[in-house]
N, C-alpha and C. Protein backbone atom coordinates (compact mmCIF):
# COMPACT_ATOMS: atom_id res chain seq x y z
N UNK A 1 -35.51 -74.68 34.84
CA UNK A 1 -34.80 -74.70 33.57
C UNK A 1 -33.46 -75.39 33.80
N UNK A 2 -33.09 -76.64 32.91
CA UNK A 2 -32.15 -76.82 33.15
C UNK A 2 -30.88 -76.24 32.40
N UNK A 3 -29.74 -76.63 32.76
CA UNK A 3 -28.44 -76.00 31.83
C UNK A 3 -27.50 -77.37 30.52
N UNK A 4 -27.82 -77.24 29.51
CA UNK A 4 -27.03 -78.05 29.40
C UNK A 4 -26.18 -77.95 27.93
N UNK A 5 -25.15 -78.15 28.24
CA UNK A 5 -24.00 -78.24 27.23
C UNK A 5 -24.09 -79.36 25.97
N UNK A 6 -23.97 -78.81 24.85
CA UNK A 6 -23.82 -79.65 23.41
C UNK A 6 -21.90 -79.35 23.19
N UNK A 7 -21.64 -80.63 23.02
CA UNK A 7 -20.62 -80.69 22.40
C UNK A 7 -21.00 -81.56 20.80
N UNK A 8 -19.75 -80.76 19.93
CA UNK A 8 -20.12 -81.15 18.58
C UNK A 8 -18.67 -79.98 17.49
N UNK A 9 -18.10 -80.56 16.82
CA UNK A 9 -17.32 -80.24 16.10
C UNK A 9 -17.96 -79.86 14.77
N UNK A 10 -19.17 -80.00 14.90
CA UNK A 10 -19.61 -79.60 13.60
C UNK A 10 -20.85 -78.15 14.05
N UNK A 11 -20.39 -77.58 13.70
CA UNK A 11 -21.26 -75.62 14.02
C UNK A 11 -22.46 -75.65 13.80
N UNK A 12 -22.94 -76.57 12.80
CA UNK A 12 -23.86 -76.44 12.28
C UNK A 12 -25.29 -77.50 13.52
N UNK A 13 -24.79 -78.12 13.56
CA UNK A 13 -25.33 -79.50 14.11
C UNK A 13 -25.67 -78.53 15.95
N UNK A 14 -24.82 -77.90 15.98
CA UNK A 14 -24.47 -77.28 17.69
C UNK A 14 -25.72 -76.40 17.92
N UNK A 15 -25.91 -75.20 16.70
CA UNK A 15 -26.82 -74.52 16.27
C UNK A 15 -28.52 -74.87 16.09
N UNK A 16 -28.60 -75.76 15.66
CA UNK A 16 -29.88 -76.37 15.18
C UNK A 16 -30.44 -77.26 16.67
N UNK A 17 -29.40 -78.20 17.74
CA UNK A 17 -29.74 -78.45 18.61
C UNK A 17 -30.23 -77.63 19.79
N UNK A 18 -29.51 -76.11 19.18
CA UNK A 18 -29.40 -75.03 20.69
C UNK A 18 -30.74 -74.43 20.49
N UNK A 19 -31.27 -74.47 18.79
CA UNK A 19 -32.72 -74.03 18.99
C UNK A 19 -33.57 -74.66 19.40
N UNK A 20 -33.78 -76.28 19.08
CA UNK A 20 -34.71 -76.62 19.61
C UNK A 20 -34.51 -76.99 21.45
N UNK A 21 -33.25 -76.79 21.28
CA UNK A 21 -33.46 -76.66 23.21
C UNK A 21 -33.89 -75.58 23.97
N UNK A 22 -33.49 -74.63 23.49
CA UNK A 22 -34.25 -73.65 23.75
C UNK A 22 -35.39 -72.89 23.52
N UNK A 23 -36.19 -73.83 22.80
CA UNK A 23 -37.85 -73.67 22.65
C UNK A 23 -38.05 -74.48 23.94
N UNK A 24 -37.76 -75.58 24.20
CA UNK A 24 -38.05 -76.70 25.47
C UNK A 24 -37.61 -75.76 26.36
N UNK A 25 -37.22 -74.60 26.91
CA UNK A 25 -37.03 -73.75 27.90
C UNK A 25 -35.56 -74.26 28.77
N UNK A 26 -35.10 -74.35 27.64
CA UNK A 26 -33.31 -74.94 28.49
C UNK A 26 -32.81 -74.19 27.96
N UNK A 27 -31.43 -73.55 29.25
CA UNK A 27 -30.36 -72.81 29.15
C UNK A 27 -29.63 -73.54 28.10
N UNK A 28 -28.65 -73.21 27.45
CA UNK A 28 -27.86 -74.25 26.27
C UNK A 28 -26.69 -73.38 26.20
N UNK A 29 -25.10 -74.25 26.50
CA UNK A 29 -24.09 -73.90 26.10
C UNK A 29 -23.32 -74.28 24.91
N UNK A 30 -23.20 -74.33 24.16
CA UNK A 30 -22.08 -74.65 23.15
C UNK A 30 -20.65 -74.93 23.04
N UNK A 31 -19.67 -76.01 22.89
CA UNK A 31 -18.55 -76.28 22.50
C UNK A 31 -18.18 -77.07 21.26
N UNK A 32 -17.29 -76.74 20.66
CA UNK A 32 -16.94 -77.71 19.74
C UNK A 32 -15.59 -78.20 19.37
N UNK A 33 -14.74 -78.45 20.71
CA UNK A 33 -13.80 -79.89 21.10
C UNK A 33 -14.07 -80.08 22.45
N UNK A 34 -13.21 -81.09 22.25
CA UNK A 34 -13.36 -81.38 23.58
C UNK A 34 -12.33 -81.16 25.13
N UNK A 35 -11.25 -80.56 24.74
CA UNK A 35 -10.57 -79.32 25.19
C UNK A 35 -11.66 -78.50 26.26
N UNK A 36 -12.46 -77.41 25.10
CA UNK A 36 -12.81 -76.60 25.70
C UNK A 36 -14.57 -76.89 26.60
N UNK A 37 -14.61 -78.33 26.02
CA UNK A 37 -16.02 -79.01 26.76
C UNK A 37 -15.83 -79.05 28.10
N UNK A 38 -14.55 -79.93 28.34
CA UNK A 38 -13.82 -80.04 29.85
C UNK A 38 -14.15 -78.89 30.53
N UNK A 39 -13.35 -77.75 30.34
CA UNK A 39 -13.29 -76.75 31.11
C UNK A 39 -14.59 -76.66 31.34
N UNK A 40 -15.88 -76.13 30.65
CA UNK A 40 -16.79 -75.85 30.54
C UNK A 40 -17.57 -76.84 31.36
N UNK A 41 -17.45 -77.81 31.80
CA UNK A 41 -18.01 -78.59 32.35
C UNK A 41 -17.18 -78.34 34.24
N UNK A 42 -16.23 -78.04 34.01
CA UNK A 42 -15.62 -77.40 35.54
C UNK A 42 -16.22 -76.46 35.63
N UNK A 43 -16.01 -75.54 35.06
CA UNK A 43 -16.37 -74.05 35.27
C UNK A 43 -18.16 -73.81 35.59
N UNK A 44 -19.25 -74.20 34.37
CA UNK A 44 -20.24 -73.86 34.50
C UNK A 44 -21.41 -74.67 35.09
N UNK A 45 -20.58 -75.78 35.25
CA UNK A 45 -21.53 -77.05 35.54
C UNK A 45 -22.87 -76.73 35.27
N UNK A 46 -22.88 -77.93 34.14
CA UNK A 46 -24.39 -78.19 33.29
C UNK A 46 -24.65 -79.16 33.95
N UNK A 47 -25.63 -79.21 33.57
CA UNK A 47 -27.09 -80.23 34.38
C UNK A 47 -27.09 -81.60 33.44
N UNK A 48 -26.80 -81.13 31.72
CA UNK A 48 -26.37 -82.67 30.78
C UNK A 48 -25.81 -81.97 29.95
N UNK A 49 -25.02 -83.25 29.32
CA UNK A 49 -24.14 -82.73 28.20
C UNK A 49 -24.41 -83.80 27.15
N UNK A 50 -25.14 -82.98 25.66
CA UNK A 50 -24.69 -84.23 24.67
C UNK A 50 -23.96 -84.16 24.11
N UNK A 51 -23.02 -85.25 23.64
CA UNK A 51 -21.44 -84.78 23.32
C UNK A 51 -21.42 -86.28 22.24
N UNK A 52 -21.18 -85.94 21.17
CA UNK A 52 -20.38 -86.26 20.11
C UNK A 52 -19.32 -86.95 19.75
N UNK A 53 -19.72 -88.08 19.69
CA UNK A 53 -18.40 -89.10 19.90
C UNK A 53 -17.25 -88.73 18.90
N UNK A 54 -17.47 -88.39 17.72
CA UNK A 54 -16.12 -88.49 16.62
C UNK A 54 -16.50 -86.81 16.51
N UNK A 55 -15.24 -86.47 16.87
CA UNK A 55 -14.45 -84.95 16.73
C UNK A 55 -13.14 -85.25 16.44
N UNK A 56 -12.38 -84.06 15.65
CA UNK A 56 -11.54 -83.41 15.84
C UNK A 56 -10.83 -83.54 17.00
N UNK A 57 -9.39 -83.70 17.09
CA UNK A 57 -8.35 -83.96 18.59
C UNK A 57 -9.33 -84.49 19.20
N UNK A 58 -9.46 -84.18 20.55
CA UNK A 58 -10.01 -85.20 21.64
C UNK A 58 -11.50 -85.66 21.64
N UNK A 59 -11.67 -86.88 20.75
CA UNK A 59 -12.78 -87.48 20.78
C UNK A 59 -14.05 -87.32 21.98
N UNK A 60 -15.14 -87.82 21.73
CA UNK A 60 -16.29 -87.45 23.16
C UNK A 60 -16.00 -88.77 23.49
N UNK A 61 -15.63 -89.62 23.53
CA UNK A 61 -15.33 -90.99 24.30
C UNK A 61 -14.14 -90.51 25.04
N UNK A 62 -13.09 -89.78 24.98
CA UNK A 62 -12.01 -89.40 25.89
C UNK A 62 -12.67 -88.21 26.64
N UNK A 63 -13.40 -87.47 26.39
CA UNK A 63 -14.03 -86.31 27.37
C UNK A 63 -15.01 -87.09 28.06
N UNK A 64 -15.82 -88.34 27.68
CA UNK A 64 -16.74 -88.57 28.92
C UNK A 64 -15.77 -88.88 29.89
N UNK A 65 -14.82 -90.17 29.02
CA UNK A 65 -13.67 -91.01 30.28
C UNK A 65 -12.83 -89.84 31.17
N UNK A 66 -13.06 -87.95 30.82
CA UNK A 66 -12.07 -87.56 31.55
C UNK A 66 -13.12 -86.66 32.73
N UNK A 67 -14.20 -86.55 32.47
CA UNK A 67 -15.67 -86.01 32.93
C UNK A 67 -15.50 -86.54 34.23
N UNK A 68 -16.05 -87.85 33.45
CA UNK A 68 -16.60 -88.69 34.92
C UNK A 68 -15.66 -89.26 35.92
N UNK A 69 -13.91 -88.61 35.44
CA UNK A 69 -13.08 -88.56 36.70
C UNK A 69 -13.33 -87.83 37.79
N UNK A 70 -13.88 -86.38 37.20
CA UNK A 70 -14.22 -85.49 37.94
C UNK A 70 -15.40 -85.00 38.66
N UNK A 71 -16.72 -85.51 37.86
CA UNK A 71 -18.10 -85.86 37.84
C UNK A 71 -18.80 -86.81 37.40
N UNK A 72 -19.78 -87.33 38.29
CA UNK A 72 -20.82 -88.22 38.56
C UNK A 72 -21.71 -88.10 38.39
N UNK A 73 -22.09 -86.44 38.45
CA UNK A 73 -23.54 -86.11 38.46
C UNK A 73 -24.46 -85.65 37.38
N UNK A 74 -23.27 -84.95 36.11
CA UNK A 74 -23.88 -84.59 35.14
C UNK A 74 -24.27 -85.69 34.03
N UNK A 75 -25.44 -85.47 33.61
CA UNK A 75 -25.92 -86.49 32.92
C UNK A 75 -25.37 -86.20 31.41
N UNK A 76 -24.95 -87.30 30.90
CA UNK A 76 -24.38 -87.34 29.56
C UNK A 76 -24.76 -88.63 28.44
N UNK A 77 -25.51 -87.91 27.40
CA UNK A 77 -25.83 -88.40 26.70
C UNK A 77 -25.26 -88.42 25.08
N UNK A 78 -24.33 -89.47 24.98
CA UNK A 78 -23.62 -89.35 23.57
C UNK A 78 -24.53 -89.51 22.17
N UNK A 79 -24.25 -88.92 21.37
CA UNK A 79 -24.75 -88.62 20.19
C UNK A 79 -23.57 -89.48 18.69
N UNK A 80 -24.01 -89.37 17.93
CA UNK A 80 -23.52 -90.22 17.10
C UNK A 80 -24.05 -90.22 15.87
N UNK A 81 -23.45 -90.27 14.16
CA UNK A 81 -23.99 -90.38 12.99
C UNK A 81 -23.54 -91.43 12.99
N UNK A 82 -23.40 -92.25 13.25
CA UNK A 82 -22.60 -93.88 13.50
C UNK A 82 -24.12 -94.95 14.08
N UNK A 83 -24.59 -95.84 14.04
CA UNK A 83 -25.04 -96.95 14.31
C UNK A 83 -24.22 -97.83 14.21
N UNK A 84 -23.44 -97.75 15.64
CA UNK A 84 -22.44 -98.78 16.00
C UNK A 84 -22.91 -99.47 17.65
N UNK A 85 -23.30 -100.68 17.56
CA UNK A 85 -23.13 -101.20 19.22
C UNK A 85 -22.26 -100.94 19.28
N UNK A 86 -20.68 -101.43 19.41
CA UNK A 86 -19.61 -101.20 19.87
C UNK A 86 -19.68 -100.12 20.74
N UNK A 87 -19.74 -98.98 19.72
CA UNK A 87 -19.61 -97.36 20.04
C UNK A 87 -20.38 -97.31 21.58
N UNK A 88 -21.88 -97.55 21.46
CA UNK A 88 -23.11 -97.64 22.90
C UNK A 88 -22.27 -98.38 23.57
N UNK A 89 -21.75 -99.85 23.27
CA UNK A 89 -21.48 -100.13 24.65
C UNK A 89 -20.99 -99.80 25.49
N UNK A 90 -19.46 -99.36 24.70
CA UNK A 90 -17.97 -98.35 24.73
C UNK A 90 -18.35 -97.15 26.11
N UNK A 91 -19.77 -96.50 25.53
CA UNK A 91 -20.22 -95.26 26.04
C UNK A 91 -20.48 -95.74 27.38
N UNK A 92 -21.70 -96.60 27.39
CA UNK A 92 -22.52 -97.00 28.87
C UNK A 92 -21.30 -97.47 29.67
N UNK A 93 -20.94 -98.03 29.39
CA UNK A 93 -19.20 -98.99 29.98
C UNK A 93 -17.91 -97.65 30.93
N UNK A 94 -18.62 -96.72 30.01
CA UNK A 94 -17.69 -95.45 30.41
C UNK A 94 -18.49 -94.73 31.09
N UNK A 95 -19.74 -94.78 31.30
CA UNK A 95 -20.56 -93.80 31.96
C UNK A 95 -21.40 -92.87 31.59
N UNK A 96 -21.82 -93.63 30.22
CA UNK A 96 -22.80 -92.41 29.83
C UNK A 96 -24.52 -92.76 30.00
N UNK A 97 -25.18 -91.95 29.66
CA UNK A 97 -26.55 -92.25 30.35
C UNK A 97 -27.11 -92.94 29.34
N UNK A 98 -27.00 -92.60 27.96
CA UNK A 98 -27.33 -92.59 26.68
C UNK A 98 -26.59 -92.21 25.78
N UNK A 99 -26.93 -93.26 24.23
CA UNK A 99 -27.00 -92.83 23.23
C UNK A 99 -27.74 -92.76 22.03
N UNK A 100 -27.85 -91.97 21.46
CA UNK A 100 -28.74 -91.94 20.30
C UNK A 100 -27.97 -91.39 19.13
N UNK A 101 -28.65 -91.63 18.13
CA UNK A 101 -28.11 -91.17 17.02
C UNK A 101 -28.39 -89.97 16.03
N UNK A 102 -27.66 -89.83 15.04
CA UNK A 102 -28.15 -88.60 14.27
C UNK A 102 -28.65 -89.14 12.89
N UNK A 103 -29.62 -89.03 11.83
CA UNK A 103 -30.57 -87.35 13.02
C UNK A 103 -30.88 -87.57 13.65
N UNK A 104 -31.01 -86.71 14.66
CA UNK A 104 -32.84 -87.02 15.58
C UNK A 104 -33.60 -87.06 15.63
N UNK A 105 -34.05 -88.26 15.95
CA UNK A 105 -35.51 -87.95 16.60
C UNK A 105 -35.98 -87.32 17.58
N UNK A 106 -36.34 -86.00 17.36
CA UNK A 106 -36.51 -85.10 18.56
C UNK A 106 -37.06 -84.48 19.70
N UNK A 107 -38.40 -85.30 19.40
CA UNK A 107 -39.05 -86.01 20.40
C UNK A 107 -38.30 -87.21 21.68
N UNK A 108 -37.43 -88.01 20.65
CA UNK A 108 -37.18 -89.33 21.75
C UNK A 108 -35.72 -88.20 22.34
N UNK A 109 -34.88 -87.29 22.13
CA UNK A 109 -34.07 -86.39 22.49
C UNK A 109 -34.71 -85.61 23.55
N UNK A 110 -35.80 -85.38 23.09
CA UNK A 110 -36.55 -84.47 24.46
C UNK A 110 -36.69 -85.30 25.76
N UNK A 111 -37.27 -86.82 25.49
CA UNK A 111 -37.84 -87.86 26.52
C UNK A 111 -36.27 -88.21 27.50
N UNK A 112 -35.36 -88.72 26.45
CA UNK A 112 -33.79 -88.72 26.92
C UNK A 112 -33.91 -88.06 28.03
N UNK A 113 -33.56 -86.45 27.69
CA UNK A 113 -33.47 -85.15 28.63
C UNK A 113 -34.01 -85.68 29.67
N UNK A 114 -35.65 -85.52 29.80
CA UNK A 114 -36.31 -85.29 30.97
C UNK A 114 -35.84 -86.35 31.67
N UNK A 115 -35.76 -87.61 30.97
CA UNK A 115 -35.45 -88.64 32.11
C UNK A 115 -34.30 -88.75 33.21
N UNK A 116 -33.19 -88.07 31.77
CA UNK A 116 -32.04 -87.53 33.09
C UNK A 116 -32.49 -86.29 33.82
N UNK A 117 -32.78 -85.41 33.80
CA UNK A 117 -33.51 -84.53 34.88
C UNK A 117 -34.18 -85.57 35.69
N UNK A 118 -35.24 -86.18 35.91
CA UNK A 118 -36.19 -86.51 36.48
C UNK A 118 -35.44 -87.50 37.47
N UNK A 119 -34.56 -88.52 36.99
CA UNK A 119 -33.82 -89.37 37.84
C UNK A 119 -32.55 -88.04 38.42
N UNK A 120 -32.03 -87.17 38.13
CA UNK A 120 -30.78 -86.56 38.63
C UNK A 120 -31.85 -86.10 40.17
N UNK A 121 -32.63 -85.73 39.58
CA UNK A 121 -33.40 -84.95 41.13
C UNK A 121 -33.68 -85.91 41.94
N UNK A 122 -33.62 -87.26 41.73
CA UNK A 122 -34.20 -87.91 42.58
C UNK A 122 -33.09 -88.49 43.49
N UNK A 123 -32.02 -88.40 42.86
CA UNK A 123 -30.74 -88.80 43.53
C UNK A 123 -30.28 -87.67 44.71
């Protein structure tokens, strides 16, 4: 089972992802800034984090750029109601594994996952 953290400023959106992750048999943490994502990403170390580019105070483009000062290993996949290249490139450029958009497709969200599992173990 893996562990992994949703960041998302919106409660609602955090909620609805944590169920269907946890039908897929994943641990699931919850944050919603990016303040308290940080810590949470020191403290409990998750296995991935999807995190939410446009929040409230500290954007998920400043929490990946402050992440992956500290970690390499957790896989992070940004999320987005935006269909912006810019935004993807912005992300991959900064270190993220992925992005996709909202809604989901929750199937191709599941495939995402495994792939970062499947490559993290192999590293």
């Amino acid at each position: 089972m893996s562990k992994i953290l949703i960041v998302d400023d919106n409660v609602n959106a955090c909620f609805l992802l944590k169920s269907f992750l946890e039908e897929m048999d994943h641990n699931v943490i919850m944050s919603y800034c990016g303040s308290d994502a940080l810590e949470k990403v020191k403290n409990l170390k998750p296995d991935i984090m999807l995190l939410d580019i446009i929040m409230e105070g500290m954007g998920g483009m400043e929490v990946l750029r402050r992440v992956r000062l500290f970690d390499k290993n957790i896989g992070i996949i940004m999320v987005s109601g935006l269909i912006d290249e810019a935004f993807c490139e912005e992300s991959l450029e900064n270190g993220a594994d992925e992005y996709i958009t909202k809604p989901f497709d929750y199937k191709h969200l599941n495939e995402c996952i495994l792939v970062d599992l499947i490559m993290r173990n192999k590293e």
